[in-house]
Protein backbone atom coordinates (compact mmCIF):
# COMPACT_ATOMS: atom_id res chain seq x y z
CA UNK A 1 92.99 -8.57 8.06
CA UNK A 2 90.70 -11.42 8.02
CA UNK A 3 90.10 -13.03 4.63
CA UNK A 4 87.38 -15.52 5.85
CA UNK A 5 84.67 -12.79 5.98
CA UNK A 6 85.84 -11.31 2.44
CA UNK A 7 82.64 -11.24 0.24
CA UNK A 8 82.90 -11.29 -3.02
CA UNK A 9 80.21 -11.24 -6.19
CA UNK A 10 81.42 -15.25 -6.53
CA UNK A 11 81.02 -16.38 -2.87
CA UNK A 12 77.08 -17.16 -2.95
CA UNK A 13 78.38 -19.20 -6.18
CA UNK A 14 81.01 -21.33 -4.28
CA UNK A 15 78.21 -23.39 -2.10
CA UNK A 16 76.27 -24.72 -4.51
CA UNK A 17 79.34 -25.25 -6.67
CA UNK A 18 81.06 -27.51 -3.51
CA UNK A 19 77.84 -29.18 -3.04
CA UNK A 20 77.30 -30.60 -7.13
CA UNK A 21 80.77 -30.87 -6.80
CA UNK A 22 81.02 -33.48 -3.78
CA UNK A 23 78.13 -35.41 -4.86
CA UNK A 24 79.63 -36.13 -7.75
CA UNK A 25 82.65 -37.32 -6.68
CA UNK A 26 80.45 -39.12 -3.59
CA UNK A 27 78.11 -40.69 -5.35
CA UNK A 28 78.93 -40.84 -8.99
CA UNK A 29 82.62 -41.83 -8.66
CA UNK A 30 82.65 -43.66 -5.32
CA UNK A 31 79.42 -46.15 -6.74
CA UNK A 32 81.24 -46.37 -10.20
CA UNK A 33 84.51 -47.28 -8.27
CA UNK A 34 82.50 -50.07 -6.20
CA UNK A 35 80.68 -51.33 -9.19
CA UNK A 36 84.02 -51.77 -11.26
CA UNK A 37 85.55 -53.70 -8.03
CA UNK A 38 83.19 -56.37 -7.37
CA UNK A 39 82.71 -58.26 -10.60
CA UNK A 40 78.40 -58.63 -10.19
CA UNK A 41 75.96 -56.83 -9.15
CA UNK A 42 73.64 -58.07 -6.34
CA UNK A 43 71.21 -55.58 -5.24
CA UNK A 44 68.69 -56.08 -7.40
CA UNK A 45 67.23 -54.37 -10.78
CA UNK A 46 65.76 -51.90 -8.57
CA UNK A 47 69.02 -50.64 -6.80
CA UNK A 48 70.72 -50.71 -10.13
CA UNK A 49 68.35 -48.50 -11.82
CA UNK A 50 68.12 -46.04 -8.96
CA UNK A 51 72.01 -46.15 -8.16
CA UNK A 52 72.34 -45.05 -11.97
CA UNK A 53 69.80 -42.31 -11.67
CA UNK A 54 71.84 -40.83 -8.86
CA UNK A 55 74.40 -40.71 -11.00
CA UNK A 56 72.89 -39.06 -14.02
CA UNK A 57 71.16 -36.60 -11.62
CA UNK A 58 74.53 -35.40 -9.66
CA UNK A 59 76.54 -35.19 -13.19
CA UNK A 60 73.67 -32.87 -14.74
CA UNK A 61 73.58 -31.02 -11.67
CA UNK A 62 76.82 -29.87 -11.58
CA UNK A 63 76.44 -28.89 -15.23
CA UNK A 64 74.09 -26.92 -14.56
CA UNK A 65 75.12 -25.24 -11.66
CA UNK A 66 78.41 -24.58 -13.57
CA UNK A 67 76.41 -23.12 -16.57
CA UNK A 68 74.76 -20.84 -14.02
CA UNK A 69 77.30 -19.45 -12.79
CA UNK A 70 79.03 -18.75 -16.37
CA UNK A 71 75.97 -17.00 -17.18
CA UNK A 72 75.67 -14.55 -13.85
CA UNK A 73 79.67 -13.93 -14.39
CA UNK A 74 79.09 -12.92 -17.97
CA UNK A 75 76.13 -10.79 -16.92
CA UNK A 76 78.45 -8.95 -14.60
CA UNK A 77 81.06 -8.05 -17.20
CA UNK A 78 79.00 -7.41 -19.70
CA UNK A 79 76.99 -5.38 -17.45
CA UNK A 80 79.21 -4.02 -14.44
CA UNK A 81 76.95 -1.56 -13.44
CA UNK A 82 73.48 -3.18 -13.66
CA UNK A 83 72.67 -4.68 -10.40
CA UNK A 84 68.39 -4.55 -10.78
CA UNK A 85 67.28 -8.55 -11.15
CA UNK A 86 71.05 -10.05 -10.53
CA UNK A 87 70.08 -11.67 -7.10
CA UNK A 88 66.46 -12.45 -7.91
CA UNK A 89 67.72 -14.10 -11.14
CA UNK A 90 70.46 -15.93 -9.22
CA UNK A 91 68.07 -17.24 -6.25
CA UNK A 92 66.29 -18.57 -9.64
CA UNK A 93 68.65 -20.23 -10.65
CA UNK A 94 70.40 -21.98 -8.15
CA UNK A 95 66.84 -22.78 -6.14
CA UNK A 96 65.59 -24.15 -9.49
CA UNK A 97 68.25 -26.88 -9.94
């Protein structure tokens, strides 16, 4: 039995999920781990402010993802047997973050 084709009601979850995921740790935590290293910064106001957006951006987007996902598991135990809007309302939510 092959457990790499399993589907499951999570595994349209896990992509997006990996994706906030490895941005954050790529560009949030790599950047943060450079910036602490060398003692000044010398790329410019420009670079500083759009290095820091980046990093607000990935860290809200995982949130969000995350909280998206909370809310379509608790709609399925709440509601195990209502399966009308569930993937319209998830392809809203994760192609809305």
């Amino acid at each position: 039995m092959n457990h790499c084709n399993t589907k499951s009601p999570t595994s349209p979850h896990v992509s997006p999920f990996l994706h906030t995921d490895l941005s954050v740790g790529l560009i949030s935590v790599l950047t943060d781990i450079v910036w602490k290293s060398t003692v000044s910064w010398n790329a410019g106001n420009i670079a500083c402010k759009t290095v820091r957006f980046a990093q607000v951006l990935v860290t809200y987007s995982s949130t969000y993802v995350l909280v998206a996902l909370s809310i379509d598991r608790y709609d399925a135990i709440t509601h195990p047997m209502n399966f009308s809007g569930s993937y319209r309302r998830y392809s809203v939510l994760q192609y809305t973050r």
